[in-house]
PDB file of N, CA and C in Angstrom:
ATOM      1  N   UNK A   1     -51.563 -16.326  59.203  1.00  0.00           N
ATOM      2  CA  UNK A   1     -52.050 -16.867  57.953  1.00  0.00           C
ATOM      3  C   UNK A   1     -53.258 -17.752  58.217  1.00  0.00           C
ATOM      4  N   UNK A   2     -54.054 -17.858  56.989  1.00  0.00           N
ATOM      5  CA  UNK A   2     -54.914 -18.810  57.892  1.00  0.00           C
ATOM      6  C   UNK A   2     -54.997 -19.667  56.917  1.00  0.00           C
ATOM      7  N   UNK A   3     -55.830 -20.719  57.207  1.00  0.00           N
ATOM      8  CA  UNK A   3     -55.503 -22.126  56.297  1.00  0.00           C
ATOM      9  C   UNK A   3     -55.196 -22.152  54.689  1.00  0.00           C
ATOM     10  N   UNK A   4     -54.486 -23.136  54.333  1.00  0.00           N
ATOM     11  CA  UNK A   4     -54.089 -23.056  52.749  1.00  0.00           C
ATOM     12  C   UNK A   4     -53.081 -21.701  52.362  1.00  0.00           C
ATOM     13  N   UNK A   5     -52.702 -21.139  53.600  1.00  0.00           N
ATOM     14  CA  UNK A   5     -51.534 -20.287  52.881  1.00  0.00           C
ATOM     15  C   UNK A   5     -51.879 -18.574  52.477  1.00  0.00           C
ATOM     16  N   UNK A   6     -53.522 -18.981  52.755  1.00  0.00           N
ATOM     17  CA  UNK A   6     -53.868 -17.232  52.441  1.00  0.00           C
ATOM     18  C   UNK A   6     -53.479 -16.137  53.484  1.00  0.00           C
ATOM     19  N   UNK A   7     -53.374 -15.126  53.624  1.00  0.00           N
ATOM     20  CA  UNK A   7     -53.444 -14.295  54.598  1.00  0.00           C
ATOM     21  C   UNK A   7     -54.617 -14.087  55.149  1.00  0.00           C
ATOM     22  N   UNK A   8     -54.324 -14.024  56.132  1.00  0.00           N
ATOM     23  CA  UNK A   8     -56.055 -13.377  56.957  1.00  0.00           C
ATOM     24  C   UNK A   8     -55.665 -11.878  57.473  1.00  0.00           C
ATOM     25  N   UNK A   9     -54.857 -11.096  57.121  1.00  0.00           N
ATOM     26  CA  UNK A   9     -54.519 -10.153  57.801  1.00  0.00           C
ATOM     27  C   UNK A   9     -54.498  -9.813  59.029  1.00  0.00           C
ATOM     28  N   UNK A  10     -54.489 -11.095  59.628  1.00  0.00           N
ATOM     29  CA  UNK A  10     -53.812 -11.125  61.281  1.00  0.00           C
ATOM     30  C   UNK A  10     -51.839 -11.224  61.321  1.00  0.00           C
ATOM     31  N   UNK A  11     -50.787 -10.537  62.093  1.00  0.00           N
ATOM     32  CA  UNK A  11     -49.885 -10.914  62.301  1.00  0.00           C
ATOM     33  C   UNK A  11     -49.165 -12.037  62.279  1.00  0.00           C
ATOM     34  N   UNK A  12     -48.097 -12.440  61.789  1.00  0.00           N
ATOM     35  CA  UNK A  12     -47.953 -14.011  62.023  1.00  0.00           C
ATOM     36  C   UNK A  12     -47.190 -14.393  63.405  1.00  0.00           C
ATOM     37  N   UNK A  13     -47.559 -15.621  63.315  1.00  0.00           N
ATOM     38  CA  UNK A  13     -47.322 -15.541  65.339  1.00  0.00           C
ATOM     39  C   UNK A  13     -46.031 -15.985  65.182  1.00  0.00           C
ATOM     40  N   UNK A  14     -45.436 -15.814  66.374  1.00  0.00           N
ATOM     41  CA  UNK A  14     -43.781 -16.276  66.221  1.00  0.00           C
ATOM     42  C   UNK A  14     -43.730 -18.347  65.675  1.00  0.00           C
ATOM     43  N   UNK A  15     -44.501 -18.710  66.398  1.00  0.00           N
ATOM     44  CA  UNK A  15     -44.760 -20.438  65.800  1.00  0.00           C
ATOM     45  C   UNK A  15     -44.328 -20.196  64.174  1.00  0.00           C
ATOM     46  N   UNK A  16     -45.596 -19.509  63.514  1.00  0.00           N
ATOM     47  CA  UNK A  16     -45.045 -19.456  62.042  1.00  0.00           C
ATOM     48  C   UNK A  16     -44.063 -18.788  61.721  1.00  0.00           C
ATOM     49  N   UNK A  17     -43.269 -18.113  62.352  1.00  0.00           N
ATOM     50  CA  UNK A  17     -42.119 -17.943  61.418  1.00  0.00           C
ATOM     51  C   UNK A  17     -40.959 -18.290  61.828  1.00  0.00           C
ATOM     52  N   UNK A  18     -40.950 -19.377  63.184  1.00  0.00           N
ATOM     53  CA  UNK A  18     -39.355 -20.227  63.293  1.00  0.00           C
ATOM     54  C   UNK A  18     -40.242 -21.266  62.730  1.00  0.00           C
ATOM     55  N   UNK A  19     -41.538 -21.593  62.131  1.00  0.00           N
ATOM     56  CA  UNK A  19     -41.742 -22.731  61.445  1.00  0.00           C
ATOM     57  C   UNK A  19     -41.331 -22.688  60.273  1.00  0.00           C
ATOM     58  N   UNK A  20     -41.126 -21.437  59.882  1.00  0.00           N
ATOM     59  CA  UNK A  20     -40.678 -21.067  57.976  1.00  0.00           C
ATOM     60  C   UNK A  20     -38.976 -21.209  58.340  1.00  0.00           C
ATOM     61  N   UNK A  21     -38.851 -20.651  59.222  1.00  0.00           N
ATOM     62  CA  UNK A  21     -37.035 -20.574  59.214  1.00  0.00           C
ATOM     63  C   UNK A  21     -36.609 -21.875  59.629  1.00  0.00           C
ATOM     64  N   UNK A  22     -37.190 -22.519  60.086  1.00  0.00           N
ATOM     65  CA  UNK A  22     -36.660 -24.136  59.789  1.00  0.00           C
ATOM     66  C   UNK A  22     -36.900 -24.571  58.877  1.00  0.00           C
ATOM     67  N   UNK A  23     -37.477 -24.370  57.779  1.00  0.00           N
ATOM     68  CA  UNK A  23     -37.602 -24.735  56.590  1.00  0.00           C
ATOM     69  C   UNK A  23     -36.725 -24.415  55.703  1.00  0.00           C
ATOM     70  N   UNK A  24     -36.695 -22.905  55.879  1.00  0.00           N
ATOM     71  CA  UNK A  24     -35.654 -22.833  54.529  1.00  0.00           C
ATOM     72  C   UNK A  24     -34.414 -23.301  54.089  1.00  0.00           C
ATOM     73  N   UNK A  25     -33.686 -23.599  55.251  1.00  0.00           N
ATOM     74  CA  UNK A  25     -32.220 -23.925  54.959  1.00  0.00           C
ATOM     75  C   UNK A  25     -32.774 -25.667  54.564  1.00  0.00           C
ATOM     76  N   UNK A  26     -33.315 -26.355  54.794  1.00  0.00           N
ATOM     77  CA  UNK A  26     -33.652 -28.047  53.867  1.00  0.00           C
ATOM     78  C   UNK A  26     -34.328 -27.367  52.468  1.00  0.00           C
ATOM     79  N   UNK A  27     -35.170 -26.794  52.309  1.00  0.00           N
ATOM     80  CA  UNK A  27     -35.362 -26.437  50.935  1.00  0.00           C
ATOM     81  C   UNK A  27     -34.558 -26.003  50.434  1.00  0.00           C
ATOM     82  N   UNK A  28     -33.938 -25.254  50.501  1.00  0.00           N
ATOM     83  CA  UNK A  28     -32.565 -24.342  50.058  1.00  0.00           C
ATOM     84  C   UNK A  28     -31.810 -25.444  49.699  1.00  0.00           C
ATOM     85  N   UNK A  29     -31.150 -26.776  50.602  1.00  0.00           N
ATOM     86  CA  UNK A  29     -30.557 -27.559  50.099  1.00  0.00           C
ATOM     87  C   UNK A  29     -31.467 -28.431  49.034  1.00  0.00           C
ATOM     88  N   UNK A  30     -32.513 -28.561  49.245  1.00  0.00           N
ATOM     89  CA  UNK A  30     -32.589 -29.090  47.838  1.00  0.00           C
ATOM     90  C   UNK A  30     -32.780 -28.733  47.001  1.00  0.00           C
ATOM     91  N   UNK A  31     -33.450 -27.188  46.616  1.00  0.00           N
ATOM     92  CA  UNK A  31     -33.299 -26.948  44.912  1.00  0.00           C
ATOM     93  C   UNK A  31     -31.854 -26.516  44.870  1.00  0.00           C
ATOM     94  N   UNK A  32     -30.859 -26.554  45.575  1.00  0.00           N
ATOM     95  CA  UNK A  32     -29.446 -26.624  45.331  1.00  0.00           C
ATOM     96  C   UNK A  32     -29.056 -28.066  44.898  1.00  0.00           C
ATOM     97  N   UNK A  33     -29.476 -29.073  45.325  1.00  0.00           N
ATOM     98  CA  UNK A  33     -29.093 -30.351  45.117  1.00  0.00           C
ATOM     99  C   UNK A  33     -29.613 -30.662  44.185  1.00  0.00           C
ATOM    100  N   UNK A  34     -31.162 -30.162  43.309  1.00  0.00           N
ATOM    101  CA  UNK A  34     -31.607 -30.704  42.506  1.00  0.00           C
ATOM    102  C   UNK A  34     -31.200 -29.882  41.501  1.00  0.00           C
ATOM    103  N   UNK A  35     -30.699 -28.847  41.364  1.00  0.00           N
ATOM    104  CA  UNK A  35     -30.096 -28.360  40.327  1.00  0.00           C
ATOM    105  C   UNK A  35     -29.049 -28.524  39.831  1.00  0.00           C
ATOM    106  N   UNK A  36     -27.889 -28.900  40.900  1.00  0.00           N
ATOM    107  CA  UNK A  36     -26.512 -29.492  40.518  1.00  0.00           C
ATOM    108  C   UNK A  36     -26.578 -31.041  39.962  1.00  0.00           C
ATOM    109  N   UNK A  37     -27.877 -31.735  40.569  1.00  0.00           N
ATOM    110  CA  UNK A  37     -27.892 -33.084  39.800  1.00  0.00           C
ATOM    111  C   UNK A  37     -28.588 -33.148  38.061  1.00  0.00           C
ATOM    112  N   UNK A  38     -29.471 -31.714  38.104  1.00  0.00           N
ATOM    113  CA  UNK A  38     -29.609 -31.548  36.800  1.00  0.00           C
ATOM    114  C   UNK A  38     -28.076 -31.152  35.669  1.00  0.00           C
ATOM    115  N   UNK A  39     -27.522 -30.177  36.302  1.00  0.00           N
ATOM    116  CA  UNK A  39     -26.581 -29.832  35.723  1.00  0.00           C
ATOM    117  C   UNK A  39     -25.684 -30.889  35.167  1.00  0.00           C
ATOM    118  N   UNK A  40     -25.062 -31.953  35.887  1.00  0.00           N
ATOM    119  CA  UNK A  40     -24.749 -33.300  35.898  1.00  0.00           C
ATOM    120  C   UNK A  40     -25.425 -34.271  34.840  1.00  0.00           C
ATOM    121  N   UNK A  41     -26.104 -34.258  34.936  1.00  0.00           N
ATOM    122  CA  UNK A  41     -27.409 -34.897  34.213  1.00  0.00           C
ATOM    123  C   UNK A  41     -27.072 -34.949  32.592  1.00  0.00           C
ATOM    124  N   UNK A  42     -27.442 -33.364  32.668  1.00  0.00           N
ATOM    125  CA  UNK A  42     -27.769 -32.708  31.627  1.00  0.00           C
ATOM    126  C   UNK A  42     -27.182 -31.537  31.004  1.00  0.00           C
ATOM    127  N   UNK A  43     -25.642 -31.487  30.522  1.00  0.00           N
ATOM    128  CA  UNK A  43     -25.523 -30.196  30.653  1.00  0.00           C
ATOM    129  C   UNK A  43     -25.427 -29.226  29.716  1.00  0.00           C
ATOM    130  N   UNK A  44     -26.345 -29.629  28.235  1.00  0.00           N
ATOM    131  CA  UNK A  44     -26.171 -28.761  27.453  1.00  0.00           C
ATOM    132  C   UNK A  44     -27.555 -28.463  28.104  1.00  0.00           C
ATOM    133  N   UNK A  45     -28.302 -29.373  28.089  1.00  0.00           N
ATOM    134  CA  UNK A  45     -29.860 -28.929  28.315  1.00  0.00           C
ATOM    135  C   UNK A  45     -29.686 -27.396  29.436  1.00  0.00           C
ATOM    136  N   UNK A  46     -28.914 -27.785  30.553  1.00  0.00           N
ATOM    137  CA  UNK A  46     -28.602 -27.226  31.808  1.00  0.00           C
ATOM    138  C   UNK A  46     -28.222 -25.932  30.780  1.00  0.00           C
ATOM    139  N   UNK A  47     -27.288 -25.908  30.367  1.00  0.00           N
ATOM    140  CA  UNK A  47     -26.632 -24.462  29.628  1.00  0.00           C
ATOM    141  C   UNK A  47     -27.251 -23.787  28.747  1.00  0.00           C
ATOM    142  N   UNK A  48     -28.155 -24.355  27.849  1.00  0.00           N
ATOM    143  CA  UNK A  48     -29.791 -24.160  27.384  1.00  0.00           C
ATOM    144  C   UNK A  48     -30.866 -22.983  28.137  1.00  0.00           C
ATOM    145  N   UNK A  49     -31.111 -23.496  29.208  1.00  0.00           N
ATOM    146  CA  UNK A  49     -31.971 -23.072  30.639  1.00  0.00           C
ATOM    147  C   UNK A  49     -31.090 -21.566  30.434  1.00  0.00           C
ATOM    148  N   UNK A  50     -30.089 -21.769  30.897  1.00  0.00           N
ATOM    149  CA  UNK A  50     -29.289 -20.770  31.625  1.00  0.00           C
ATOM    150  C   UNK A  50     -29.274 -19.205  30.437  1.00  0.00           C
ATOM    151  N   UNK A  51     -28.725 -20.309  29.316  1.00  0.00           N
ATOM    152  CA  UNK A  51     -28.644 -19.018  28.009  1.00  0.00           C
ATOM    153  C   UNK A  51     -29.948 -18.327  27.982  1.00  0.00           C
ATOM    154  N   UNK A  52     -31.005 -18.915  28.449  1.00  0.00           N
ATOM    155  CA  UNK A  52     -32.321 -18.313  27.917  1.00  0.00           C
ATOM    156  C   UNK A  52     -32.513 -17.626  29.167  1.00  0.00           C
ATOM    157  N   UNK A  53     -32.570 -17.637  29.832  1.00  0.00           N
ATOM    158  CA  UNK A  53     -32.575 -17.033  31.229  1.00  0.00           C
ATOM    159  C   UNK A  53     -32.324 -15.749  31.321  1.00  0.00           C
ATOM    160  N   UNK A  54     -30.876 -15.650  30.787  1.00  0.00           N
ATOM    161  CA  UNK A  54     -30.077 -14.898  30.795  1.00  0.00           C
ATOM    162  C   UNK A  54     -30.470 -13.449  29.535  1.00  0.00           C
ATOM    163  N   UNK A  55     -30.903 -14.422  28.277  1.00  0.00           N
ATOM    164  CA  UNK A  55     -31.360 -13.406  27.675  1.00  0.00           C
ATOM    165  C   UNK A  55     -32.658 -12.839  27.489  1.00  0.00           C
ATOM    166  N   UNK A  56     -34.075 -13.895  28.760  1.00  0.00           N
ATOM    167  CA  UNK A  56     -34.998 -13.021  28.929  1.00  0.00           C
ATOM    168  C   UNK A  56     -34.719 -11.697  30.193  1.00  0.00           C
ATOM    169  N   UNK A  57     -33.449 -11.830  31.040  1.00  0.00           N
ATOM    170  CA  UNK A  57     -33.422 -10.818  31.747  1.00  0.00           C
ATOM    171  C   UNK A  57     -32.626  -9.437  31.121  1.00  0.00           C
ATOM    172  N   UNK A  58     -31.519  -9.983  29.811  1.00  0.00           N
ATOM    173  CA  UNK A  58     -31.096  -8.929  29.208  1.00  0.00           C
ATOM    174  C   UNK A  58     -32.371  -7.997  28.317  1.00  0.00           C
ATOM    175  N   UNK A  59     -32.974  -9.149  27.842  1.00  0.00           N
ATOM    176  CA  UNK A  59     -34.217  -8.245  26.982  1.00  0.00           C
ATOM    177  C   UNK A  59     -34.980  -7.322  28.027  1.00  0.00           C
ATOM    178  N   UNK A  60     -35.496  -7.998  28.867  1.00  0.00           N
ATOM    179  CA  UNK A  60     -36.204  -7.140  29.999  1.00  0.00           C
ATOM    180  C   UNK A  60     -35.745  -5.739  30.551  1.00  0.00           C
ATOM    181  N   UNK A  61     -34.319  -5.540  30.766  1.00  0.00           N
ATOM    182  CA  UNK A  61     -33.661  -4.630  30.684  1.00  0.00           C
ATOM    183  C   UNK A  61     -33.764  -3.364  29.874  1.00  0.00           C
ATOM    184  N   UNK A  62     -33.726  -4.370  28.686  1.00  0.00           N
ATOM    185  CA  UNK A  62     -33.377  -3.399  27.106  1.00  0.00           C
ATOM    186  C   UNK A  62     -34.737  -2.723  27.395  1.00  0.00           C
ATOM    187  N   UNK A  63     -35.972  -3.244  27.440  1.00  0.00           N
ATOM    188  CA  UNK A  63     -37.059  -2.717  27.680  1.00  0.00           C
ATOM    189  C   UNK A  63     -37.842  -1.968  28.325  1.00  0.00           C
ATOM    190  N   UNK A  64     -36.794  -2.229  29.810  1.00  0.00           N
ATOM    191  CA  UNK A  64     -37.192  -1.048  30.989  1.00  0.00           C
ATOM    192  C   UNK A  64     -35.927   0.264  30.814  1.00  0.00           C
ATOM    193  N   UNK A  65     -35.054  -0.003  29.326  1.00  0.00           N
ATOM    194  CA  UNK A  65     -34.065   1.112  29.082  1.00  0.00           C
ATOM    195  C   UNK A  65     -35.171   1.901  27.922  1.00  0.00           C
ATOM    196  N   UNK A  66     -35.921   1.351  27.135  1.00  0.00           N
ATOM    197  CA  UNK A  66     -36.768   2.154  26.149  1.00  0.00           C
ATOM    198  C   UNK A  66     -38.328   2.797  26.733  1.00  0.00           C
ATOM    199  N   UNK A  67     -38.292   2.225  27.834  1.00  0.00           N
ATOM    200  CA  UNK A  67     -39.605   2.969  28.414  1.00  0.00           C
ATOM    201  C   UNK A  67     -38.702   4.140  29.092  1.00  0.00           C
ATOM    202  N   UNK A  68     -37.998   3.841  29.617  1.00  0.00           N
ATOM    203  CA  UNK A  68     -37.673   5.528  30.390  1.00  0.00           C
ATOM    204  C   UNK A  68     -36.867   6.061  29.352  1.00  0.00           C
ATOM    205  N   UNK A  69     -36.558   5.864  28.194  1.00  0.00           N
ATOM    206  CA  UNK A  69     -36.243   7.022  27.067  1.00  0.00           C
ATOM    207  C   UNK A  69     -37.500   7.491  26.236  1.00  0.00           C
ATOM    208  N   UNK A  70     -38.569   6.497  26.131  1.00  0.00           N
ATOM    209  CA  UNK A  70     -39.666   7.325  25.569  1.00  0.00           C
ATOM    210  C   UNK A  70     -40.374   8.685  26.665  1.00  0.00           C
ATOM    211  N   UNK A  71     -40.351   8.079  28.166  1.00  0.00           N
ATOM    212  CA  UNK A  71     -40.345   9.051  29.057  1.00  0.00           C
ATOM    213  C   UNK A  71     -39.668  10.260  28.622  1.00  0.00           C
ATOM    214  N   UNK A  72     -38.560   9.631  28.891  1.00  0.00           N
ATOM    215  CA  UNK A  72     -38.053  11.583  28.380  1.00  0.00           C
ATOM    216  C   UNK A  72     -37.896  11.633  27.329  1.00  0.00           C
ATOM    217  N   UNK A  73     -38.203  11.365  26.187  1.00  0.00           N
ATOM    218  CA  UNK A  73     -38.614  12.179  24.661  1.00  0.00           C
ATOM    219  C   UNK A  73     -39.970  12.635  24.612  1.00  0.00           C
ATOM    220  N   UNK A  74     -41.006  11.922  25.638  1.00  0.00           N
ATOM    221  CA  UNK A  74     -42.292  12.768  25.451  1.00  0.00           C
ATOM    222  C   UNK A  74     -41.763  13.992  26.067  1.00  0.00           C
ATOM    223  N   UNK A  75     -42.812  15.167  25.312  1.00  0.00           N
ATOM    224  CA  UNK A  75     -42.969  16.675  25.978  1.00  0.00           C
ATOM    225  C   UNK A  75     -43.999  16.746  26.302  1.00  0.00           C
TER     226      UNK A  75
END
């Protein structure tokens, strides 16, 4: 990678990627920690988040179910 995160389309050297894999498991704990302290917090807001979440991935669905039926109704 080269500075700021872009690719340079060179390989990444082993440095960067036990530098990422030590990372993830502390990040991991914290948007785990910061989400359970939201939940806590907040939990209609929290159940709010979640309902909507939930029904932009059901809609999304519904939508990738009407593109492949217009697929096969075109001739």
């Amino acid at each position: 990678m080269a500075r700021g995160g872009v690719p340079s389309g060179k390989p990444s050297t082993g440095r960067e990627v036990r530098a990422w894999a030590s990372l993830k498991k502390p990040l991991l704990i914290l948007v785990v920690a910061f989400f359970l302290y939201a939940l806590f917090k907040s939990p209609d807001q929290a159940a709010s988040i979640v309902r909507s979440a939930w029904d932009g991935i059901v809609e999304g669905l519904h939508a990738i179910g009407r593109f492949f039926d217009a697929l096969l109704q075109s001739d």
